[in-house]
Structures are given as C-alpha cells and as structure tokens.
Protein backbone atom coordinates (compact mmCIF):
# COMPACT_ATOMS: atom_id res chain seq x y z
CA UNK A 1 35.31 -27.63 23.29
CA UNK A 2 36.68 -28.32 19.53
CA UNK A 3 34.94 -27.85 16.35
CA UNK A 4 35.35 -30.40 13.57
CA UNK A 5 36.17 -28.73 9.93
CA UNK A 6 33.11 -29.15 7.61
CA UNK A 7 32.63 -31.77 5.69
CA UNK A 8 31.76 -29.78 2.71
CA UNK A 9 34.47 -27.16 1.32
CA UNK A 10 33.43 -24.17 2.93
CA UNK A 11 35.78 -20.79 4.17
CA UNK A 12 35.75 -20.99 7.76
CA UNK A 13 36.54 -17.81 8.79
CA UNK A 14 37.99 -17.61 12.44
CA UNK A 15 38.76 -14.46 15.30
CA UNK A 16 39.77 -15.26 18.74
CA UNK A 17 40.64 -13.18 21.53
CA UNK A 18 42.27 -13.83 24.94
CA UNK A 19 40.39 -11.83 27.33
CA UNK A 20 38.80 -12.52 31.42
CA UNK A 21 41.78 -15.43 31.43
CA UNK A 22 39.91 -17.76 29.28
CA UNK A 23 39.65 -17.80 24.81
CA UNK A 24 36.87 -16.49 23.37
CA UNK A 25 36.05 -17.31 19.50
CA UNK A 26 34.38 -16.55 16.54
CA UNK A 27 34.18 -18.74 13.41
CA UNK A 28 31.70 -17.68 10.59
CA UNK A 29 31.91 -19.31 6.82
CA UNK A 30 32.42 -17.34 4.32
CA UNK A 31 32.46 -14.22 5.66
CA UNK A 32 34.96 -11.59 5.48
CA UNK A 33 37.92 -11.94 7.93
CA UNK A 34 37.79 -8.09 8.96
CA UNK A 35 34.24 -8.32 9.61
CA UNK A 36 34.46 -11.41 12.00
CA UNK A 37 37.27 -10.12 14.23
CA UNK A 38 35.58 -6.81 14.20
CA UNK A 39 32.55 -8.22 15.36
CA UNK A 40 34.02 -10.07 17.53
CA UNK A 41 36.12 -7.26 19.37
CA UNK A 42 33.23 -4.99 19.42
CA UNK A 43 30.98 -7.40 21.34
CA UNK A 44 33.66 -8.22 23.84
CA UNK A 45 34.65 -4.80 24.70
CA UNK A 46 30.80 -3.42 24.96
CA UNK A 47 30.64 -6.39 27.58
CA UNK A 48 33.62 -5.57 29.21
CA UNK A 49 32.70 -1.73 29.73
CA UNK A 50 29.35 -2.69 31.23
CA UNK A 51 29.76 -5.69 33.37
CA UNK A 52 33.52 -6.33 34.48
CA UNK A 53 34.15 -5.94 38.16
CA UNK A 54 37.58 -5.51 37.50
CA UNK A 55 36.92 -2.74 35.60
CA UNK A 56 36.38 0.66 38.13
CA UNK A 57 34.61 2.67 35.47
CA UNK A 58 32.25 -0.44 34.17
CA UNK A 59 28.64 -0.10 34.60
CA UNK A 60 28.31 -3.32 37.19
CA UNK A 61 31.18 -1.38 39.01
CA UNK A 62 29.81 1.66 39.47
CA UNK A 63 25.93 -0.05 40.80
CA UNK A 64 28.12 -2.00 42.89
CA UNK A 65 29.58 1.13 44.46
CA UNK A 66 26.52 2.39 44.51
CA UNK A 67 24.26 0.04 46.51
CA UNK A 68 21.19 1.14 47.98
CA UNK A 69 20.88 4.12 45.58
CA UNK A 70 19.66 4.77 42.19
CA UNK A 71 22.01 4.82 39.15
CA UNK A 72 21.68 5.23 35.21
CA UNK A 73 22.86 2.51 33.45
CA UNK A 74 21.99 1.36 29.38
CA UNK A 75 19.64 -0.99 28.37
CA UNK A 76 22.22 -3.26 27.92
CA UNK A 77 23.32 -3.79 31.10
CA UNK A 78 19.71 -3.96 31.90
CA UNK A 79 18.98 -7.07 29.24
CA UNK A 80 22.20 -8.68 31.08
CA UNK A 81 20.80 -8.18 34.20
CA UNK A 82 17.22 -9.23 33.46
CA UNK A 83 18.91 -12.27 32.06
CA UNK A 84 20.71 -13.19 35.28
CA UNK A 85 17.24 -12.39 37.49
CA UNK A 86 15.34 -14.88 35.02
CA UNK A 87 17.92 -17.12 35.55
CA UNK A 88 17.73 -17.17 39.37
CA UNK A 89 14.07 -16.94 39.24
CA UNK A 90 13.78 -20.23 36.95
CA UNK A 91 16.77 -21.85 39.87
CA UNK A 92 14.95 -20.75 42.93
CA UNK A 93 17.98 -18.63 43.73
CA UNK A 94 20.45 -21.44 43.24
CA UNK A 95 21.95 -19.24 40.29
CA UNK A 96 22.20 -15.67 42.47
CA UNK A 97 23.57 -12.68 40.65
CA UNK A 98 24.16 -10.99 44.23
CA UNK A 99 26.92 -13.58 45.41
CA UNK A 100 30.18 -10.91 44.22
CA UNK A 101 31.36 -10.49 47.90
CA UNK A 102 31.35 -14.32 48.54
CA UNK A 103 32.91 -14.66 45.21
CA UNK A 104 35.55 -12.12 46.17
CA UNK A 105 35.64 -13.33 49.54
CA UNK A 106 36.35 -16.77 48.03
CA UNK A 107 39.55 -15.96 46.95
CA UNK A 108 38.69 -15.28 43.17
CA UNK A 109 39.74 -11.58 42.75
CA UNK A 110 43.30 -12.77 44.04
CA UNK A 111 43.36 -15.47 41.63
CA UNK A 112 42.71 -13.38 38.49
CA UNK A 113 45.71 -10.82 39.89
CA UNK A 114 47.65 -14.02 39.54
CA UNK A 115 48.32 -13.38 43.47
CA UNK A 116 47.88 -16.62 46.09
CA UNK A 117 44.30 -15.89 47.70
CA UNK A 118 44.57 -15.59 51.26
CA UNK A 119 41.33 -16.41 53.27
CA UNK A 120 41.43 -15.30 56.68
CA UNK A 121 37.82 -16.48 57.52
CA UNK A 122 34.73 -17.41 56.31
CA UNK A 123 33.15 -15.04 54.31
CA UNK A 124 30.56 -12.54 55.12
CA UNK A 125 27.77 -12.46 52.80
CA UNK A 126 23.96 -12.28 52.72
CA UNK A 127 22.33 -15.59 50.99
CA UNK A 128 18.97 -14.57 51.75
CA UNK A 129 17.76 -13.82 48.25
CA UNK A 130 18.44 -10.36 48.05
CA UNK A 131 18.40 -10.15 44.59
CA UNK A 132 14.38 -10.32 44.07
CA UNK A 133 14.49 -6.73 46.18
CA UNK A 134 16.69 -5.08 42.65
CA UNK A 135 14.93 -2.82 40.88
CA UNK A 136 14.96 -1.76 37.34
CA UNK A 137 12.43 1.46 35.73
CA UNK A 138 12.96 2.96 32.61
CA UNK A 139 14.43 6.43 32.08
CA UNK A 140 14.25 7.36 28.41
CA UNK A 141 16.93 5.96 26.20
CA UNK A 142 18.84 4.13 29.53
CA UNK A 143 17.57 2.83 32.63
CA UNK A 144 17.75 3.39 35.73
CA UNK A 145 18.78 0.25 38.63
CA UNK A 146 19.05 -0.07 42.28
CA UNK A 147 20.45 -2.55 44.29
CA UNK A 148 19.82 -3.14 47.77
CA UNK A 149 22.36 -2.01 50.51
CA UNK A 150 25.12 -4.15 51.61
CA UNK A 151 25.16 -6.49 48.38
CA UNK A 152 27.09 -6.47 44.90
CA UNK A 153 26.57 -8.14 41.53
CA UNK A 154 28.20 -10.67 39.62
CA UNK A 155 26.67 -11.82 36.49
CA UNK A 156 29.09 -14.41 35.41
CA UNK A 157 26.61 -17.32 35.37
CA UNK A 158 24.80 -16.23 32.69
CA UNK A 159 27.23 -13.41 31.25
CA UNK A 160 29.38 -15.48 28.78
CA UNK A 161 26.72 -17.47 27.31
CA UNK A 162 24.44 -14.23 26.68
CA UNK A 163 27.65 -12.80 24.81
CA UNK A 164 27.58 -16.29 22.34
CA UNK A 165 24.04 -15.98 21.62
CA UNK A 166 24.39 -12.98 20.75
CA UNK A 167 28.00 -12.87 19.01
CA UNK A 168 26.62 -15.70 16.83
CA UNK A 169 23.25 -14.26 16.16
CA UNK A 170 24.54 -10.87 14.66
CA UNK A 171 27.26 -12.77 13.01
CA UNK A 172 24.52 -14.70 11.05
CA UNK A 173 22.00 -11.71 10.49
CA UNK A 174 25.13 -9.33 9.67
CA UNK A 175 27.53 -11.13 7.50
CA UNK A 176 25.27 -14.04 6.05
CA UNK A 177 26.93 -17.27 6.79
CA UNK A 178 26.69 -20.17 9.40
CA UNK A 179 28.18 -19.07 12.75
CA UNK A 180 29.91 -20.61 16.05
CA UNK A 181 30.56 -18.42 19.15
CA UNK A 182 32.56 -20.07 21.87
CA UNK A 183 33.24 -17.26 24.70
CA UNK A 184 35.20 -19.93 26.71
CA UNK A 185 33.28 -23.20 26.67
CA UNK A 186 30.02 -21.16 26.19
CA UNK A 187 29.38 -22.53 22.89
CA UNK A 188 26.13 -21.39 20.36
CA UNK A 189 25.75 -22.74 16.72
CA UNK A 190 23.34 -21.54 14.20
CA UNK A 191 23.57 -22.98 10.92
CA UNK A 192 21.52 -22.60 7.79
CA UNK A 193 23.52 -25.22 5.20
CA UNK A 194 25.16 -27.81 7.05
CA UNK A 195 25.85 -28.63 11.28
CA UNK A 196 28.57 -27.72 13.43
CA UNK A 197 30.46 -31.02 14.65
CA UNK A 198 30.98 -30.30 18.40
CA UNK A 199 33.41 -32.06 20.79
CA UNK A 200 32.80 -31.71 24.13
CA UNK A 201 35.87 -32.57 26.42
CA UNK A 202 35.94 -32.04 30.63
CA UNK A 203 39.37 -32.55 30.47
CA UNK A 204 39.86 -35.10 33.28
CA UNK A 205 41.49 -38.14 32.44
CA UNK A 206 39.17 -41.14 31.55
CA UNK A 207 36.30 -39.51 31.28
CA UNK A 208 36.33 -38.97 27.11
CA UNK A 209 34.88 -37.04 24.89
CA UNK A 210 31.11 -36.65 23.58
CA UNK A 211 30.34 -35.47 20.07
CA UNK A 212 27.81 -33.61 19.12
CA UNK A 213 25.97 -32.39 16.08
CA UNK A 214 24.03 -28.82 15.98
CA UNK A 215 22.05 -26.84 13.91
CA UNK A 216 20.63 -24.04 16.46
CA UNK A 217 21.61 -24.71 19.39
CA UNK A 218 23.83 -23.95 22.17
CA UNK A 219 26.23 -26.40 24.69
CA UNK A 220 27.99 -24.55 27.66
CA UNK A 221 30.01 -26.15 30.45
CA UNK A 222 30.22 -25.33 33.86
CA UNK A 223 33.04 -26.74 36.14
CA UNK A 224 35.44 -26.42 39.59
CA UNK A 225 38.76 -26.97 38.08
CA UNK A 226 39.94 -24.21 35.98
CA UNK A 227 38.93 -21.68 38.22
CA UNK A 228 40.44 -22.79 41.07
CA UNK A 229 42.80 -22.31 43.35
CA UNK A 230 44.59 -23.33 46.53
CA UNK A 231 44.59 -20.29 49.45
CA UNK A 232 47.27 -19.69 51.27
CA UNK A 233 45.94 -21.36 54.35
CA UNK A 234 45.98 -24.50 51.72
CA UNK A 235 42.50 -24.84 51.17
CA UNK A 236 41.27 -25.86 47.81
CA UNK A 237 38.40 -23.56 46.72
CA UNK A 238 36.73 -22.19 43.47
CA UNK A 239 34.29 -19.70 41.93
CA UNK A 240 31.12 -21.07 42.07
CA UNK A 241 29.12 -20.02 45.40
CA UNK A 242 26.34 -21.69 47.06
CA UNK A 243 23.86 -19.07 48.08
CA UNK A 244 22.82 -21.28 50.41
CA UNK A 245 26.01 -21.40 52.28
CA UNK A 246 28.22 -18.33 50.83
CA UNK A 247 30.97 -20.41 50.20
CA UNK A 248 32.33 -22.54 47.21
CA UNK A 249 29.88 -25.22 46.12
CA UNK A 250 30.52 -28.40 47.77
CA UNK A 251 29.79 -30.94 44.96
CA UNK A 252 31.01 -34.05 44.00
CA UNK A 253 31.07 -33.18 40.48
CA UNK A 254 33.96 -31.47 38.22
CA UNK A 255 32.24 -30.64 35.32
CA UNK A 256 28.53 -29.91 34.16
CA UNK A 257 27.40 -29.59 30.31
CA UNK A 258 24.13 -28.79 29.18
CA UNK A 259 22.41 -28.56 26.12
CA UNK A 260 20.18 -26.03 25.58
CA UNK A 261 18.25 -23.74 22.85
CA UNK A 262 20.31 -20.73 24.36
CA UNK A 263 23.70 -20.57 25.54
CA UNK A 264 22.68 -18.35 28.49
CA UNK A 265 20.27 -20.95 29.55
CA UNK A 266 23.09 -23.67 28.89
CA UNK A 267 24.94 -21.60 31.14
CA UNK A 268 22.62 -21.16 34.17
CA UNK A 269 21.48 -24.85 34.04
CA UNK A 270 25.27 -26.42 34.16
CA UNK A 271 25.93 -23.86 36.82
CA UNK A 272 22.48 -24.55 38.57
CA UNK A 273 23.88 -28.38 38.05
CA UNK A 274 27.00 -28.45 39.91
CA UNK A 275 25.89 -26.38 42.50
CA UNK A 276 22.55 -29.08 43.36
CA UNK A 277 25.35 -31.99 43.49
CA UNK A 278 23.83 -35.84 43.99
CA UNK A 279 20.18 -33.70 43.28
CA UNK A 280 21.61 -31.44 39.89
CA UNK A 281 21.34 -35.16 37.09
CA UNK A 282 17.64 -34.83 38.66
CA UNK A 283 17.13 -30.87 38.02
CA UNK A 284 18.17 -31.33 34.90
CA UNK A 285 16.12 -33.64 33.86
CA UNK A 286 12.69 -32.02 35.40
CA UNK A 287 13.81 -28.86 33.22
CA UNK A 288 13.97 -31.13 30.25
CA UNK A 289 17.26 -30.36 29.14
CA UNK A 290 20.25 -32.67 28.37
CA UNK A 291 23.63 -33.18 30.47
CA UNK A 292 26.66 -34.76 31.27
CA UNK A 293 27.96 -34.67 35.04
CA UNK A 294 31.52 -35.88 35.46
CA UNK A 295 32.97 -36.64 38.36
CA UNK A 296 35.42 -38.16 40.56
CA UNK A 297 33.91 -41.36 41.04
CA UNK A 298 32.41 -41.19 37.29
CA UNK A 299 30.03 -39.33 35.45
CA UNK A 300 25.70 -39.49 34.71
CA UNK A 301 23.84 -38.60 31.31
CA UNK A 302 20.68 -36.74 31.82
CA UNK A 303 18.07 -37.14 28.78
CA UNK A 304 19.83 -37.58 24.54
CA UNK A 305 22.95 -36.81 25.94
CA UNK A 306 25.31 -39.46 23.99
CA UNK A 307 26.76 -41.79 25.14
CA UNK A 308 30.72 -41.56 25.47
C-alpha cells in the first residue's frame, strides 16, 4: 500500500523499519522526527520480545515450550492473545492461533532462514479447535496462561494489525497530529484535519489499483504470494493454514483486502477470506465489512469497495 502526500501543506513526518522480512511504517504530521521513530522502535521491539517464535527468550516462545503447564506472562501478551481468541471465536476457528506446528511444518520457518523448505510429509497437527481449551487468570500485575499439551501458538493473523492500531493510536494521543501505521500492508489511519489518500495495490499484473480515502479507519491485506515458497520436493506452498486440513489454504484467490474499523479485525477478516475461498466474497459480506478478492481468473468486490 502507498500513501498519497496531503493535499494541504502539512510536515509529514516518516520512520520505517525493516523487521519479520516485511517494512513496517510510521508517518505522523507535524510531529517531531525523534519522537516518531522512537515510537515506532519501541512498539516493534515490545512486540518482538513477547510474541516472535523466532525469538527463544520471547514470551510466545517460552508458552510454546511450555505446553500443558502454567506460565507468567504480561498483560500484553495476554491483550494479543485475547485478540487472536476473539478473532477465532468471531471465524468459527477458521482464524486458529494454535496452527504454529502446521505453519512450521509448512515450510515457513525454513523460508524466513532464507533456507529451501524441505517437506518430507504431510504435517502433523491437531485442527480440532484446541485453542478454546487455553486458559488465561490473572496473577497481580501479569498473568498467568496455559496452553494445552501437544499444540503451539502463532498469532500472526491478528498480530501486525493489533501493532497499527495501536502504533497509530499512541502516535495521535502522544504527539498530537494525524497518524498512519502500516506494519506491512496492515494499514490504520486516524485523522483529525484532513484524510489519508490510500492506494491499495495486490501486485499482480492487471488487476490495478483501488484508492481509498480514510479518516479512522483501518485496510489490511492478506495474500499467498509473498510468503511463499517452493519446497524442495517442488511443491508450491505458503503461510496461511487451513485448520480444517493443517496444510496451506487451498484457495483460488491471491490476495484479500478488507476494510475495517480496526486493523486487527481487517486482518482476521482478509485472512478468514482467503482461507473460505469461492465462500470468503460471501463471509465478508454477512460480517458487513468491505473487500476486494483477486485472483487468478479475476477478482470480486464485497459491499463500498470501489470500483477499480
């Protein structure tokens, strides 16, 4: 996604980071530069210490390890977490934050090494709906979680779009002008003086570009191309799982974009939407949101989405 400059002269302040293999950014106007990519940084690394898998000492890492038994973790994780459970209660389990073995066994953890995935056989995971048996109490200032046996979390269907709504919602609160968090094509907008001009592009040839206009709101697009690889058995797969198989979504469709109030929601729906296939257009429009399927044999507009 691209922003368009403002139409009225305004200091656009920008911070970016490269971090997870994908740009994450920050523009606020007329704030100052320290503060943004301070923010910015701060937000990113608190996220990285509690939920990266590829971190041994992170707080997903160490539940993980710890399945079937009780461990302390910070209300933060536990907001993250909670996030991810609404989001699979509101799917019916088609967003599951439990899949991390089938994502592994997938051929994603090789991929991020920058190594050729090899995938020796179909991958062992349970796709029963584990996740409604996790358990969260309260333990003074943390929290205390529990997994059950045998499974391991991944929250990156909702993880990136919870970090934009709430990169942009301190950014606005804290330094007082109009912000735009895009943690890598999770996108939320607040603005109090003028919109954000948003261009949302799939990046597969012929399919264009939509433009959009927000004021509070948030855009976030799911897809089975960048994340992607080819195994070493040369089979085509990717990082979204369908807990109803274990194994990479088979869906006709490349991309999914939703727009939502939230960018977390944004992000479960267009995750929720490629996983459904020739049913997600439909989902999406019972939920009441807007999207934009594109595929190989062309794309669908759910609800105001504009036209191309």
């Amino acid at each position: 996604m691209t922003v368009a400059p403002s139409a009225v002269p305004r200091t656009e302040v920008h911070a970016s980071l490269d971090r997870w293999r994908t740009d994450l950014s920050l523009i606020v106007r007329d704030a100052p530069r320290p503060a943004v990519a301070q923010l910015l940084r701060e937000e990113v690394m608190r996220m990285e210490t509690s939920i990266s898998r590829f971190r041994e000492d992170s707080e997903i890492s160490i539940v993980n390890r710890n399945a079937g038994r009780w461990v302390r973790v910070s209300w933060y994780f536990v907001e993250l977490l909670e996030t991810a459970l609404d989001a699979a209660r509101w799917t019916e389990g088609i967003v599951d934050p439990a899949l991390a073995a089938a994502v592994d066994a997938a051929g994603y953890r090789d991929w991020r090494a920058g190594v050729v995935p090899v995938v020796s056989a179909q991958p062992t995971v349970r796709t029963n709906g584990c996740w409604r048996d996790i358990e969260v109490v309260p333990a003074g200032s943390h929290a205390r979680v529990r997994i059950p046996a045998d499974s391991s979390l991944d929250l990156g269907a909702v993880a990136k779009g919870w970090l934009a709504d709430r990169v942009a919602t301190r950014a606005i609160t804290e330094l007082g002008g109009d912000a735009l968090a895009n943690m890598g094509g999770d996108l939320r907008a607040i603005a109090r003086d003028e919109p954000w001009e948003i261009t949302v592009d799939p990046e597969f040839f012929g399919a264009g570009e939509a433009e959009l206009e927000l004021w509070d709101g948030a855009v976030a697009t799911s897809g089975v191309g960048r994340r992607a690889w080819t195994t070493s058995e040369g089979h085509r797969s990717h990082h979204i799982i369908d807990p109803r198989t274990g194994e990479p979504a088979d869906t006709q469709w490349w991309t999914c974009s939703v727009l939502a109030d939230s960018a977390a929601t944004a992000n479960a729906a267009s995750t929720a939407g490629l996983i459904l296939g020739t049913e997600g257009p439909r989902w999406i429009e019972r939920q009441g949101l807007d999207a934009w399927f594109v595929g190989g044999s062309g794309d669908e507009r759910v609800g105001r989405w504009p036209t191309v």
